[in-house]
C-alpha atoms as a PDB file:
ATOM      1  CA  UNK A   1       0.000   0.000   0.000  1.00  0.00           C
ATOM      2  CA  UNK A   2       2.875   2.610   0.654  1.00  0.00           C
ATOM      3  CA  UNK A   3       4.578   1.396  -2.194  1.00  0.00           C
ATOM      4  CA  UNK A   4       2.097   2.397  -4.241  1.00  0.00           C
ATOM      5  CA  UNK A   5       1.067   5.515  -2.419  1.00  0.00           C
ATOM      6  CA  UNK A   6       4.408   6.876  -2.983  1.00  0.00           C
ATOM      7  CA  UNK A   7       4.376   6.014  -6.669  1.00  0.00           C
ATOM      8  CA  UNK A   8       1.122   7.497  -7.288  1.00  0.00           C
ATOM      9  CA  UNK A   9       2.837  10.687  -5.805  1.00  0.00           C
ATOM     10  CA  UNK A  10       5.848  10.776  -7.388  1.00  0.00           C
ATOM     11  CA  UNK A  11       3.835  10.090 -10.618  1.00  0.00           C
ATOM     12  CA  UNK A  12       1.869  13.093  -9.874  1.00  0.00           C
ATOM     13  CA  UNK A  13       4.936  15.224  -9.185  1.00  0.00           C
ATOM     14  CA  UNK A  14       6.355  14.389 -12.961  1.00  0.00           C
ATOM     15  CA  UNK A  15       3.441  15.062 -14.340  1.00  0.00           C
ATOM     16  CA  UNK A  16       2.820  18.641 -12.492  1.00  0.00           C
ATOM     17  CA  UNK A  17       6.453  19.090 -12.779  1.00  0.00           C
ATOM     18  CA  UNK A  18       6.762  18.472 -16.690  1.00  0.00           C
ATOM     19  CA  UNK A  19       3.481  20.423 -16.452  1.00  0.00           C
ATOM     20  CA  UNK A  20       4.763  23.221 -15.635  1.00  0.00           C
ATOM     21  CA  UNK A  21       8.148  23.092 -17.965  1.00  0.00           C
ATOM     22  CA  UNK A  22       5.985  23.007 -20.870  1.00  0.00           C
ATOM     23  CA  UNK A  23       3.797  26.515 -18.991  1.00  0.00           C
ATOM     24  CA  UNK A  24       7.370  27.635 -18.721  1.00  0.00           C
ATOM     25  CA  UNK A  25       8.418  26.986 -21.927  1.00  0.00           C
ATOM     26  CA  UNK A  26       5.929  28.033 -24.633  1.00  0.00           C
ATOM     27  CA  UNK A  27       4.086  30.396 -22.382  1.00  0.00           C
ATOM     28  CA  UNK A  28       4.640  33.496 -25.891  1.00  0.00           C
ATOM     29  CA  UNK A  29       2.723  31.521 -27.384  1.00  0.00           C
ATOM     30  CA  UNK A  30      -0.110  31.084 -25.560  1.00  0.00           C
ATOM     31  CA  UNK A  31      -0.108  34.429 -24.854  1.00  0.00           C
ATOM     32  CA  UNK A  32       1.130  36.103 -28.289  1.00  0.00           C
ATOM     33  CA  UNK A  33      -0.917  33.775 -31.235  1.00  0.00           C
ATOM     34  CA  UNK A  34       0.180  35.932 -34.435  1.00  0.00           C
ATOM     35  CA  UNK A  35      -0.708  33.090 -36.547  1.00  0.00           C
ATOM     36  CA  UNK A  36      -4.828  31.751 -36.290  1.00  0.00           C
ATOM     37  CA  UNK A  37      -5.106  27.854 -36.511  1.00  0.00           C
ATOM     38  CA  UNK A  38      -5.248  26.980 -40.427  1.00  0.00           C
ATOM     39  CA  UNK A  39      -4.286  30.604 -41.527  1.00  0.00           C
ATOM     40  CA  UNK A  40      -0.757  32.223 -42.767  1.00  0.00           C
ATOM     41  CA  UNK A  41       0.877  34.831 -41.170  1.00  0.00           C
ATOM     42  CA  UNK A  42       0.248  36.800 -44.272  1.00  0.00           C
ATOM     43  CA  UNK A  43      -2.498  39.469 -44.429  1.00  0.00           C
ATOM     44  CA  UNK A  44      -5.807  38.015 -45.901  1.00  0.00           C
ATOM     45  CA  UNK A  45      -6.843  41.232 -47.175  1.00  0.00           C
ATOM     46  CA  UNK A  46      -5.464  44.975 -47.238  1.00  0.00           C
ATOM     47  CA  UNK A  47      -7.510  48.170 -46.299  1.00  0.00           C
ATOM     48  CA  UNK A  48      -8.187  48.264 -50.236  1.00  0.00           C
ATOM     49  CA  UNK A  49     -10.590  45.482 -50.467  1.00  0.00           C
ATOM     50  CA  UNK A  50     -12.982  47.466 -48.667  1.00  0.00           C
ATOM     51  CA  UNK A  51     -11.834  50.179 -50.599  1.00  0.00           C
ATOM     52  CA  UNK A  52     -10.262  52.337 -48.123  1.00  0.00           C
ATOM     53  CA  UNK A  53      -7.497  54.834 -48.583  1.00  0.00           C
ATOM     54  CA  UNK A  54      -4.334  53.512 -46.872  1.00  0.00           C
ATOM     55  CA  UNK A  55      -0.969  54.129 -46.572  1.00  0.00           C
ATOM     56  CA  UNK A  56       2.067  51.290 -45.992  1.00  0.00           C
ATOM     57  CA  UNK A  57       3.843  52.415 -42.880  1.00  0.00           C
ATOM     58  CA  UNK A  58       7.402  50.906 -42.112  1.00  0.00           C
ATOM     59  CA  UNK A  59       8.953  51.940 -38.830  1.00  0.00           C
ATOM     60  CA  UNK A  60      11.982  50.772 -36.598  1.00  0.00           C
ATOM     61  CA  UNK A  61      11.286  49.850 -32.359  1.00  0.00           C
ATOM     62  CA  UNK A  62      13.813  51.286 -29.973  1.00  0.00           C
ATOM     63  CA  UNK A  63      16.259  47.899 -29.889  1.00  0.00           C
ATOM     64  CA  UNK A  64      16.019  48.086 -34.437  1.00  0.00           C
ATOM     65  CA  UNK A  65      12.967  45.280 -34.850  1.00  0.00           C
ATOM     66  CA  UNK A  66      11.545  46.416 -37.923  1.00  0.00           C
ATOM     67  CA  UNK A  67       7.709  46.982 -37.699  1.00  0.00           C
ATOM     68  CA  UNK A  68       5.064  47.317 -40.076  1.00  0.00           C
ATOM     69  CA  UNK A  69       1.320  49.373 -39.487  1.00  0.00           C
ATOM     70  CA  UNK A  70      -1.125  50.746 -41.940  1.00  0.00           C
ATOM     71  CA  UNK A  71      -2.299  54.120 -41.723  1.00  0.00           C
ATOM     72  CA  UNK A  72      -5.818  54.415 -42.775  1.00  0.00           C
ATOM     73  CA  UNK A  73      -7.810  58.084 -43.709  1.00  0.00           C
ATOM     74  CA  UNK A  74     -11.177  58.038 -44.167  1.00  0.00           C
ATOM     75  CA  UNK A  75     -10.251  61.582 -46.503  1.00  0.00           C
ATOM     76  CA  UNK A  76      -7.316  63.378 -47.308  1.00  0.00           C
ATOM     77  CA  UNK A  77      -8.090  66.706 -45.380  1.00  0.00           C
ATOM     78  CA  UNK A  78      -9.624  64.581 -42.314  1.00  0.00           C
ATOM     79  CA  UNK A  79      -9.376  67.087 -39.130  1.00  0.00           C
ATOM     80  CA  UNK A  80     -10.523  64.907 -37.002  1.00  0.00           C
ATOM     81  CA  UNK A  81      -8.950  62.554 -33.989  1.00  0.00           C
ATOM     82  CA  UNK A  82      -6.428  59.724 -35.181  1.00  0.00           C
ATOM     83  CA  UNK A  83      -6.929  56.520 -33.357  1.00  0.00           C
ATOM     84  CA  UNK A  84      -3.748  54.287 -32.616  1.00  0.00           C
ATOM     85  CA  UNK A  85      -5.344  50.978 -32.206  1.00  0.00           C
ATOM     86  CA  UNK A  86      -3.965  47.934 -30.403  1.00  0.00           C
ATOM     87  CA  UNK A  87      -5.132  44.700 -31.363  1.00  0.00           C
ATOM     88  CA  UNK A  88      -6.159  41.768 -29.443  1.00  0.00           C
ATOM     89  CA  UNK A  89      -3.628  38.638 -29.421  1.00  0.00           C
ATOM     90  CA  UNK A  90      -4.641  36.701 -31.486  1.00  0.00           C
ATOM     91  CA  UNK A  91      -4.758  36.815 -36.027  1.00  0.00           C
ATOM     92  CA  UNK A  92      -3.325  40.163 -37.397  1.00  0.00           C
ATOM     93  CA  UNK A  93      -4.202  43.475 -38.419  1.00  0.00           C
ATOM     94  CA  UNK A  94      -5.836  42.469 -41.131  1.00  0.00           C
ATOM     95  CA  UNK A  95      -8.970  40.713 -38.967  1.00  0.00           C
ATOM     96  CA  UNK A  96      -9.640  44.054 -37.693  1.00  0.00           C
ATOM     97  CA  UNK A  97     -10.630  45.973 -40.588  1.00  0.00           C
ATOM     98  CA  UNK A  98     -14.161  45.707 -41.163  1.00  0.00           C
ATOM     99  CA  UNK A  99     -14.668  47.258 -37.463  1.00  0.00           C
ATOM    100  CA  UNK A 100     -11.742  49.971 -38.821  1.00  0.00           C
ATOM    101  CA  UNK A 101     -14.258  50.712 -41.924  1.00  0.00           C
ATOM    102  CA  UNK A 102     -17.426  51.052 -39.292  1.00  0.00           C
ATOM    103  CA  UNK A 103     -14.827  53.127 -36.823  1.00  0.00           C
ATOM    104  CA  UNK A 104     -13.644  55.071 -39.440  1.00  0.00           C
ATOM    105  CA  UNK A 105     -17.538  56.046 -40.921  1.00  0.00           C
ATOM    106  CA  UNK A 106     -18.986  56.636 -37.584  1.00  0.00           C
ATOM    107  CA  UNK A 107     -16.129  58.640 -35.827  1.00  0.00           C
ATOM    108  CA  UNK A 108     -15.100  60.784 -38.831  1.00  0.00           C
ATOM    109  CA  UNK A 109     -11.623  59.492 -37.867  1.00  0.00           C
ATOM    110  CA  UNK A 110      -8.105  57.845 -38.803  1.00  0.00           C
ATOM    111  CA  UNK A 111      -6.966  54.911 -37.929  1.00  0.00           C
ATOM    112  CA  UNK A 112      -3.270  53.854 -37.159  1.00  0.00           C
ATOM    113  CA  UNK A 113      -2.722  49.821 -36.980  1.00  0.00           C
ATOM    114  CA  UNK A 114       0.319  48.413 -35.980  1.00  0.00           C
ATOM    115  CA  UNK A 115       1.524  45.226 -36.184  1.00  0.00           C
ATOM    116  CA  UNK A 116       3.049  43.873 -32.958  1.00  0.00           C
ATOM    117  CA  UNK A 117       6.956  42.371 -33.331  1.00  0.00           C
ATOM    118  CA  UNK A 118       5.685  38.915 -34.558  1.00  0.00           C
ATOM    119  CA  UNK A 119       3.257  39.628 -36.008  1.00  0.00           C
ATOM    120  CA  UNK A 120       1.428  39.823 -39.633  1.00  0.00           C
ATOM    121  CA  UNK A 121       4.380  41.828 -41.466  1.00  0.00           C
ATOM    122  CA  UNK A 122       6.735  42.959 -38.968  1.00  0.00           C
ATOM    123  CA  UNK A 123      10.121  40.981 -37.711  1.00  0.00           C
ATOM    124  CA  UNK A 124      10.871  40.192 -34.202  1.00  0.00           C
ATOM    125  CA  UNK A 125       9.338  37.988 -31.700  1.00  0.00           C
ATOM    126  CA  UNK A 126       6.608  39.020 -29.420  1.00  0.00           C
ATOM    127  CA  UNK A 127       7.151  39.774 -25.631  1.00  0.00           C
ATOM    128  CA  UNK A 128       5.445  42.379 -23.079  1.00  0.00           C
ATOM    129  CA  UNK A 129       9.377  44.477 -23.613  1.00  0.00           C
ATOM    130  CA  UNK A 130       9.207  44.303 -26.865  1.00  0.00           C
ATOM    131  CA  UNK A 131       5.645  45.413 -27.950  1.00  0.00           C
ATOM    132  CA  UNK A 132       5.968  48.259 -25.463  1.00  0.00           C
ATOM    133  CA  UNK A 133       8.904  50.004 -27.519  1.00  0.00           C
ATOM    134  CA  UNK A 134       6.452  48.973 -30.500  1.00  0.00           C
ATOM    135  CA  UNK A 135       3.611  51.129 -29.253  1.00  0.00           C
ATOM    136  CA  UNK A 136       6.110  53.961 -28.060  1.00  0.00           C
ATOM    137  CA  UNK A 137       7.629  53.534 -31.869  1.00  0.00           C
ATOM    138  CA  UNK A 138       3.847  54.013 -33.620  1.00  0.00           C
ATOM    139  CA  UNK A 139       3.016  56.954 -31.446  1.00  0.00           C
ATOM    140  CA  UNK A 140       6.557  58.672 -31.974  1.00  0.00           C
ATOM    141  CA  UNK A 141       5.347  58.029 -35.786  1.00  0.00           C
ATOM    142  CA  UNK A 142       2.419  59.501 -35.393  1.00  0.00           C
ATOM    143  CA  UNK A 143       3.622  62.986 -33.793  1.00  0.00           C
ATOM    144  CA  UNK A 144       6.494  62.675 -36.798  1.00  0.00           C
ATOM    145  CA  UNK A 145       3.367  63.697 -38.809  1.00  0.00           C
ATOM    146  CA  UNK A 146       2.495  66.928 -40.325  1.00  0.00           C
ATOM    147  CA  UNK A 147      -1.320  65.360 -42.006  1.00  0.00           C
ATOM    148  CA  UNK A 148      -2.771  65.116 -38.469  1.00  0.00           C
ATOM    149  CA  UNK A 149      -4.058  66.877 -35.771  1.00  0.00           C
ATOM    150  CA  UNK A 150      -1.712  66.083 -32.971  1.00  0.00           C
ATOM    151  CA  UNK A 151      -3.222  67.436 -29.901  1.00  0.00           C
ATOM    152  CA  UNK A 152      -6.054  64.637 -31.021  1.00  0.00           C
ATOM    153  CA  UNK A 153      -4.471  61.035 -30.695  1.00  0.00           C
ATOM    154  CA  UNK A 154      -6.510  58.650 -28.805  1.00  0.00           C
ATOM    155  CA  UNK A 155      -4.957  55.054 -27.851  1.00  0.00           C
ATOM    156  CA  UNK A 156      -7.938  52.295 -27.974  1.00  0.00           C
ATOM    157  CA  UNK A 157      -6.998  48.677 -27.018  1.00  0.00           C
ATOM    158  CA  UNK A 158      -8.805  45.755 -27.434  1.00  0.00           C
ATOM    159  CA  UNK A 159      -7.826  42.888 -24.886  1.00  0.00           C
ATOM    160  CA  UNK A 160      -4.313  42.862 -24.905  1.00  0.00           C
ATOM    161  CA  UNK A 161      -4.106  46.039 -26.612  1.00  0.00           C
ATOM    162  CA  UNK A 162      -5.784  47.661 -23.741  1.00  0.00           C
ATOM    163  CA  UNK A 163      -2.751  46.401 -21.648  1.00  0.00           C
ATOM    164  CA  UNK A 164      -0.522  47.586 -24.643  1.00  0.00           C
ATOM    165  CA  UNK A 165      -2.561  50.844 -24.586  1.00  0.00           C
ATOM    166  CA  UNK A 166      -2.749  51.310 -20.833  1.00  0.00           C
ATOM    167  CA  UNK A 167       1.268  51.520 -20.651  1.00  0.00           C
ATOM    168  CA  UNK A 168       1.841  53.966 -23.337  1.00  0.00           C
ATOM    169  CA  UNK A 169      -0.537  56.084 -22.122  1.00  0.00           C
ATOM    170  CA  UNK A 170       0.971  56.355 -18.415  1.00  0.00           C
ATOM    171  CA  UNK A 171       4.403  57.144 -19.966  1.00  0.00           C
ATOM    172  CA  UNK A 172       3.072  59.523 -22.726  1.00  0.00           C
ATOM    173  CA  UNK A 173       0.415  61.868 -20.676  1.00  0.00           C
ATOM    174  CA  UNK A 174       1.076  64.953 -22.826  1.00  0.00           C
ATOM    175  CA  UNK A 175       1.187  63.063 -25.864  1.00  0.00           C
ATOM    176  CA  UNK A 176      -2.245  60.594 -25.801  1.00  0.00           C
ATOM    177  CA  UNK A 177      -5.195  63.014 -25.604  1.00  0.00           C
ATOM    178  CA  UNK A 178      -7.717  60.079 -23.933  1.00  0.00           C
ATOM    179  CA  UNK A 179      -7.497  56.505 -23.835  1.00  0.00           C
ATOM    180  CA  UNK A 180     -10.067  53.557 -24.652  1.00  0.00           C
ATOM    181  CA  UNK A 181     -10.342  50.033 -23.540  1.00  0.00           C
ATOM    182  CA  UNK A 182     -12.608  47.176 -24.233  1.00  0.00           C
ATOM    183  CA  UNK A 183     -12.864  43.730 -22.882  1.00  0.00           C
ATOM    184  CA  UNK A 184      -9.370  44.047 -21.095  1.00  0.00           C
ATOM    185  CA  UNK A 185      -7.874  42.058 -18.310  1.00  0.00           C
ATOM    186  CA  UNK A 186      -6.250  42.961 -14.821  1.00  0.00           C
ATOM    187  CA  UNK A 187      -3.134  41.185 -15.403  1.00  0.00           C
ATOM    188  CA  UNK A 188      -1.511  37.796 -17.453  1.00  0.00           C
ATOM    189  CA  UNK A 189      -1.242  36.486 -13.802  1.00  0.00           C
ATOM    190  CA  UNK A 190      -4.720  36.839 -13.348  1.00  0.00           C
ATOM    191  CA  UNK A 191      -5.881  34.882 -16.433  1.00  0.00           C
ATOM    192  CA  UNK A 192      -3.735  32.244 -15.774  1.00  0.00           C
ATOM    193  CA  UNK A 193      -6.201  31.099 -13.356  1.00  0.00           C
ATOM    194  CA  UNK A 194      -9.425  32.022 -15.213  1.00  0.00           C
ATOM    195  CA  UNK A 195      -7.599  29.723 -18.280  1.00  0.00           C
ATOM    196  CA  UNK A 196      -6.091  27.345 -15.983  1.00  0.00           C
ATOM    197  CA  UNK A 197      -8.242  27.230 -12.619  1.00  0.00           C
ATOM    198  CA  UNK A 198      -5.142  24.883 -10.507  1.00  0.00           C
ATOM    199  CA  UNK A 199      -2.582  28.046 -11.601  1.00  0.00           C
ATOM    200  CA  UNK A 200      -4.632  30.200  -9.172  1.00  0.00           C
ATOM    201  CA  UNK A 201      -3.030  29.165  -6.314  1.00  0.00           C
ATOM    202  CA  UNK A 202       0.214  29.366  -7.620  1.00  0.00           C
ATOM    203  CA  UNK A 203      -0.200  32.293  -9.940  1.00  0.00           C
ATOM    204  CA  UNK A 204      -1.972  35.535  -9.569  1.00  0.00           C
ATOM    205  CA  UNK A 205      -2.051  39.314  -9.083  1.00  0.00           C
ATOM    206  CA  UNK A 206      -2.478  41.240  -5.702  1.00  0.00           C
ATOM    207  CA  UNK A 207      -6.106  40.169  -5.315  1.00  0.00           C
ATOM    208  CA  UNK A 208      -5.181  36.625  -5.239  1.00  0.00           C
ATOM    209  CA  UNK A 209      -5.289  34.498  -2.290  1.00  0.00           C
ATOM    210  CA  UNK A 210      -2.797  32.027  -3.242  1.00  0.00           C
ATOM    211  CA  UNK A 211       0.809  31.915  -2.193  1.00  0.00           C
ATOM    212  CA  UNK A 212       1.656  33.442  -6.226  1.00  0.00           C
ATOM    213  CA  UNK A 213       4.850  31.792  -5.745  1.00  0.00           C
ATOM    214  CA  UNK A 214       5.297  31.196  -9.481  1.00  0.00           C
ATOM    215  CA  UNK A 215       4.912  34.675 -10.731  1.00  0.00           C
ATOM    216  CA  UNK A 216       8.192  35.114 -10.951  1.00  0.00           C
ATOM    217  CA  UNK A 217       8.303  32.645 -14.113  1.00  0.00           C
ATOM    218  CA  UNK A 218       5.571  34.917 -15.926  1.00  0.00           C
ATOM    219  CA  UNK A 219       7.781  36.582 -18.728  1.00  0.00           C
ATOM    220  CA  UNK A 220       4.989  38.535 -19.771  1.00  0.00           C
ATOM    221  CA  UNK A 221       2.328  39.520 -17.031  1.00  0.00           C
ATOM    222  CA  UNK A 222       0.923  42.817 -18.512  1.00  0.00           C
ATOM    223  CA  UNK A 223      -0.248  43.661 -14.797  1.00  0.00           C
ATOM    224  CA  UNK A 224      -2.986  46.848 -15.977  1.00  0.00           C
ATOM    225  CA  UNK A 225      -4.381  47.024 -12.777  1.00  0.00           C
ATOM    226  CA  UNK A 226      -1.100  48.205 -11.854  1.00  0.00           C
ATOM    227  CA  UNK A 227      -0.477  50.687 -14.482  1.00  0.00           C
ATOM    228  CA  UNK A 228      -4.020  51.576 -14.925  1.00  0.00           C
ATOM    229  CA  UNK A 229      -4.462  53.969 -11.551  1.00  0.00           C
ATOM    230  CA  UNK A 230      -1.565  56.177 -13.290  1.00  0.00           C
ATOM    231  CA  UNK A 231      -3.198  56.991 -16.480  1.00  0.00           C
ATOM    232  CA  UNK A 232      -4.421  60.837 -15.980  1.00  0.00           C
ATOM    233  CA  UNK A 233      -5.783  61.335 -19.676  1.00  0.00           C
ATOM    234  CA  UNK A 234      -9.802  60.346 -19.536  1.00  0.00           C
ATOM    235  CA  UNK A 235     -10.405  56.862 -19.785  1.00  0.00           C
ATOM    236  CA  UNK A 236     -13.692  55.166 -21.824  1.00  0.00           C
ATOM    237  CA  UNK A 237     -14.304  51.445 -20.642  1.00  0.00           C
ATOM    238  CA  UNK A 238     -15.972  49.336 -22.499  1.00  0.00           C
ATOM    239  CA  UNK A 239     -17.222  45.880 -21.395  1.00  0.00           C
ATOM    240  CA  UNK A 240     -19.368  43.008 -22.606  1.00  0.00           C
ATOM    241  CA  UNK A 241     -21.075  41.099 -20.314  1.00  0.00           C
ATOM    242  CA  UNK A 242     -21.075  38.096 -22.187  1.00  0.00           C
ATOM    243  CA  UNK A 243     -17.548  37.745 -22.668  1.00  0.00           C
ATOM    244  CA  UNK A 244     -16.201  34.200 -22.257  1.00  0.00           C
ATOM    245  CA  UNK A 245     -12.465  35.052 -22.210  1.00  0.00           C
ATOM    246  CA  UNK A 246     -12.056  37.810 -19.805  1.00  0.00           C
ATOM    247  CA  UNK A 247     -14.115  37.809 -16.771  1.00  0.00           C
ATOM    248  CA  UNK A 248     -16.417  41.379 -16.778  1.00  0.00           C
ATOM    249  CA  UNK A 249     -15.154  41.276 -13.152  1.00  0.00           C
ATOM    250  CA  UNK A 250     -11.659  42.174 -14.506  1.00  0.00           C
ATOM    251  CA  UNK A 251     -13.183  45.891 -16.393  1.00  0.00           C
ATOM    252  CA  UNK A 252     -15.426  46.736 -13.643  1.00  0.00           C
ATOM    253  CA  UNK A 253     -11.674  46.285 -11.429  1.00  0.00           C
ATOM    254  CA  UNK A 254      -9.726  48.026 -13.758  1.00  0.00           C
ATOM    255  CA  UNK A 255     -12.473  51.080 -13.699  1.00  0.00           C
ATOM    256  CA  UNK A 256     -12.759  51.048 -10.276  1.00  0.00           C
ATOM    257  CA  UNK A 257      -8.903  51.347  -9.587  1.00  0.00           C
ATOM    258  CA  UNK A 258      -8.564  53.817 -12.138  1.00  0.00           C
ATOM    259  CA  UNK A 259     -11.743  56.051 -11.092  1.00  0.00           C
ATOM    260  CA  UNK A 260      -9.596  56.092  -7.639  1.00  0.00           C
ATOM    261  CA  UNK A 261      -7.806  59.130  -8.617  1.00  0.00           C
ATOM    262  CA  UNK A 262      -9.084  59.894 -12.045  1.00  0.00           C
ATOM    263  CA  UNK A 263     -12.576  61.482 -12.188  1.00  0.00           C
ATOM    264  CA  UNK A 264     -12.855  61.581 -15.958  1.00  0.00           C
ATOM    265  CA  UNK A 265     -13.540  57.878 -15.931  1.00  0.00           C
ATOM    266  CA  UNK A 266     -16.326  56.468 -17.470  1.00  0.00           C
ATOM    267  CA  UNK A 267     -17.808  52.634 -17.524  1.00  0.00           C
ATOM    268  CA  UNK A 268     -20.139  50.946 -20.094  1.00  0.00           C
ATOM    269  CA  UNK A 269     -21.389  47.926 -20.463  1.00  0.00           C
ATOM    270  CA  UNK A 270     -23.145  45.585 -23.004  1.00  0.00           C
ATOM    271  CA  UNK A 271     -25.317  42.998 -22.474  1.00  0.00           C
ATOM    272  CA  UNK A 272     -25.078  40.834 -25.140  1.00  0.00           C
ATOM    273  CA  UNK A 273     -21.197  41.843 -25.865  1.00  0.00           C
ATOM    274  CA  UNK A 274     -18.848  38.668 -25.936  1.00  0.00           C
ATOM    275  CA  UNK A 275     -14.744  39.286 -26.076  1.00  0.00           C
ATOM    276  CA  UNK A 276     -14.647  39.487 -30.021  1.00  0.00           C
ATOM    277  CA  UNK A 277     -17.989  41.012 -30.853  1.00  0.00           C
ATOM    278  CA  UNK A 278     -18.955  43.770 -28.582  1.00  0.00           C
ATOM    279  CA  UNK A 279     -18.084  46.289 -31.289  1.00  0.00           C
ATOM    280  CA  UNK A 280     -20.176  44.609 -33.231  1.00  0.00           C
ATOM    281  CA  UNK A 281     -23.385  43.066 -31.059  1.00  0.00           C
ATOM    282  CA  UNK A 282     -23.198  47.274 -29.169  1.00  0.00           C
ATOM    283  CA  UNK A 283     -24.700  48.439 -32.553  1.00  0.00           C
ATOM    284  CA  UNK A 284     -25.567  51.907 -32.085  1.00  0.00           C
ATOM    285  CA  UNK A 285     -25.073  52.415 -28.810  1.00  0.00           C
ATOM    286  CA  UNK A 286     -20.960  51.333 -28.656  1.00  0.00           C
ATOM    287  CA  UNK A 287     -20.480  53.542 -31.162  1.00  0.00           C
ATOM    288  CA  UNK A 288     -22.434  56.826 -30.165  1.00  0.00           C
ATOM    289  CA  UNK A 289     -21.134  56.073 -26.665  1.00  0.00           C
ATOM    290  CA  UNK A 290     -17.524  56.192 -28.560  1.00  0.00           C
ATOM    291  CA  UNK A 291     -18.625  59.644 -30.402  1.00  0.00           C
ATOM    292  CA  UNK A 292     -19.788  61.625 -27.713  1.00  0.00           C
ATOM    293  CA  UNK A 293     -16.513  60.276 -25.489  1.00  0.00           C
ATOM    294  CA  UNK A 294     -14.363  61.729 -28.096  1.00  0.00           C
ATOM    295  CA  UNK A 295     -16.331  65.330 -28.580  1.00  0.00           C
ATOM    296  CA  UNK A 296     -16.445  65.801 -24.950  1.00  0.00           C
ATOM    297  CA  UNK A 297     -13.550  64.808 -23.259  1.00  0.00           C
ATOM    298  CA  UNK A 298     -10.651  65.570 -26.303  1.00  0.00           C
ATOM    299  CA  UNK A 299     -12.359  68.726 -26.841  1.00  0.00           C
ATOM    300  CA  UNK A 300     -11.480  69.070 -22.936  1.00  0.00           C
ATOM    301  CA  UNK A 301     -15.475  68.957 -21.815  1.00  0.00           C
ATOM    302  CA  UNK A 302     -16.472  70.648 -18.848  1.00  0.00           C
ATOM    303  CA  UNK A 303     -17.893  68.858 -15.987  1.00  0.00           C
ATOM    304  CA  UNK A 304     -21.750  69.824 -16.825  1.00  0.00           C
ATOM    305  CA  UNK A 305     -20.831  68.350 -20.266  1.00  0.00           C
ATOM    306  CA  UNK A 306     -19.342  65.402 -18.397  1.00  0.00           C
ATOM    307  CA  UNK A 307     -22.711  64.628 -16.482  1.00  0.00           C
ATOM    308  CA  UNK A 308     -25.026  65.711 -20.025  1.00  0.00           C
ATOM    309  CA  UNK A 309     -23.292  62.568 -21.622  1.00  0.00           C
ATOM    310  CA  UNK A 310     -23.824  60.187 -18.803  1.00  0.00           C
ATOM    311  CA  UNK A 311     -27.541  61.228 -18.856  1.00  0.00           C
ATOM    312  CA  UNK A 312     -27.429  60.503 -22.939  1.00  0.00           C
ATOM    313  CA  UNK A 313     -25.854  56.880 -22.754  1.00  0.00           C
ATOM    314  CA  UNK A 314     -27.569  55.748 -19.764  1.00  0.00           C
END
């Protein structure tokens, strides 16, 4: 009987233990997935198949990765805010632009997409290091720029790209006018255990009650609700409730820390929104909540204003 207790342990320790060299090994690329299952790297489409005016961008990061983005106008003379979107982590810029052709109709807008290191047509390899010195790269770009209005840049991540977003605008406050997130997470450490429920008590973020005593091997752990209660620009959040990736918990956190010391926060939700679609499934609402975020905080709203758009989307 002991005999076979103690294999039946040791057996469980090699598993758990090779377990975890395979977490430690490939954990890019479970976070970073450039490449969808039974698609190429390669862009599907360009902006031109849904006939929209683009324009190839080629930039260097800060450590030489070269980078690729597409810079999208929806006319020449267009006065109005430039977006710098992050995407989510998984497929490439080129699954995002049918919401880019509804963004760019509804908010009278351009559009700035970059391609993470890694991904679609830029070199590199992705990492949390990495794609920060990407965004800093696209937003140095964009201020390089003499066709925009640069007092109007607003940073809008989606999932990851709201922890991509989140960074560069804390270290860029006089540079991102106001910054937009949707369907984000609190931290890498915190989704290990929403993906992985056992890696709770051995991963996590501050709210977590286990010992976290594997954080440590976490290369990338994009902790937002770290960075998030530094951002001073306003702040739109946008959640779906019927998400099935990221926990709504995780937005309503992420306001809540942030609305700690920044008043021009604001929190919507969507019933029917799920991590991909919410964009989409919003309709009208997501984007006239969008519009009226961007004409009365970037235009520097007053408080009344503040209060007249909360009565509007509510």
């Amino acid at each position: 009987m002991f005999s076979y207790l103690s294999a039946l342990v040791y057996l469980v320790g090699v598993v758990a233990a090779a377990a975890l060299a395979l977490l430690v090994a490939f954990q890019e690329r479970l976070v970073y997935v450039p490449v969808l299952p039974g698609l190429s790297k390669s862009y599907a489409i360009t902006p031109a198949r849904l006939r929209l005016a683009y324009e190839d961008v080629w930039l260097h990061s800060a450590d030489g990765v070269r980078l690729h983005a597409w810079f999208i106008k929806i006319f020449p003379d267009c006065t109005g805010p430039t977006i710098l979107f992050f995407q989510e982590n998984a497929g490439n810029i080129a699954h995002r632009l049918e919401c880019v052709r509804i963004m760019l109709q509804r908010l009278h807008c351009n559009v700035f997409l970059l391609s993470y290191r890694g991904y679609g047509a830029s070199d590199g390899d992705p990492s949390q290091h990495g794609i920060i010195m990407d965004a800093q790269a696209a937003l140095d770009h964009l201020f390089q720029r003499n066709d925009i209005d640069t007092s109007k840049i607003i940073v809008f991540g989606r999932s990851l790209g709201g922890a991509v977003g989140s960074a560069l605008a804390k270290n860029n406050p006089d540079k991102v006018s106001a910054l937009i997130l949707e369907n984000t997470f609190t931290s890498i450490l915190d989704m290990a255990g929403v993906l992985l429920p056992i890696l709770k008590w051995f991963i996590g973020g501050g709210g977590s009650k286990g010992p976290k005593v594997l954080n440590f091997l976490v290369r990338s752990p994009w902790s937002t609700i770290d960075i998030i209660g530094q951002v001073k620009q306003p702040i739109l959040f946008l959640s779906g409730l019927q998400d099935e990736m990221v926990p709504p918990s995780h937005m309503q956190m992420l306001y809540k820390k942030a609305a700690e010391k920044n008043s021009r926060c604001l929190f919507i939700d969507f019933p029917t929104g799920m991590h991909m679609d919410t964009w989409l499934s919003g309709g009208d609402r997501y984007w006239r909540t969008i519009q009226l975020f961007l004409d009365q905080y970037v235009s520097q709203a007053k408080d009344t204003e503040r209060r007249t758009f909360e009565r509007k989307i509510s």
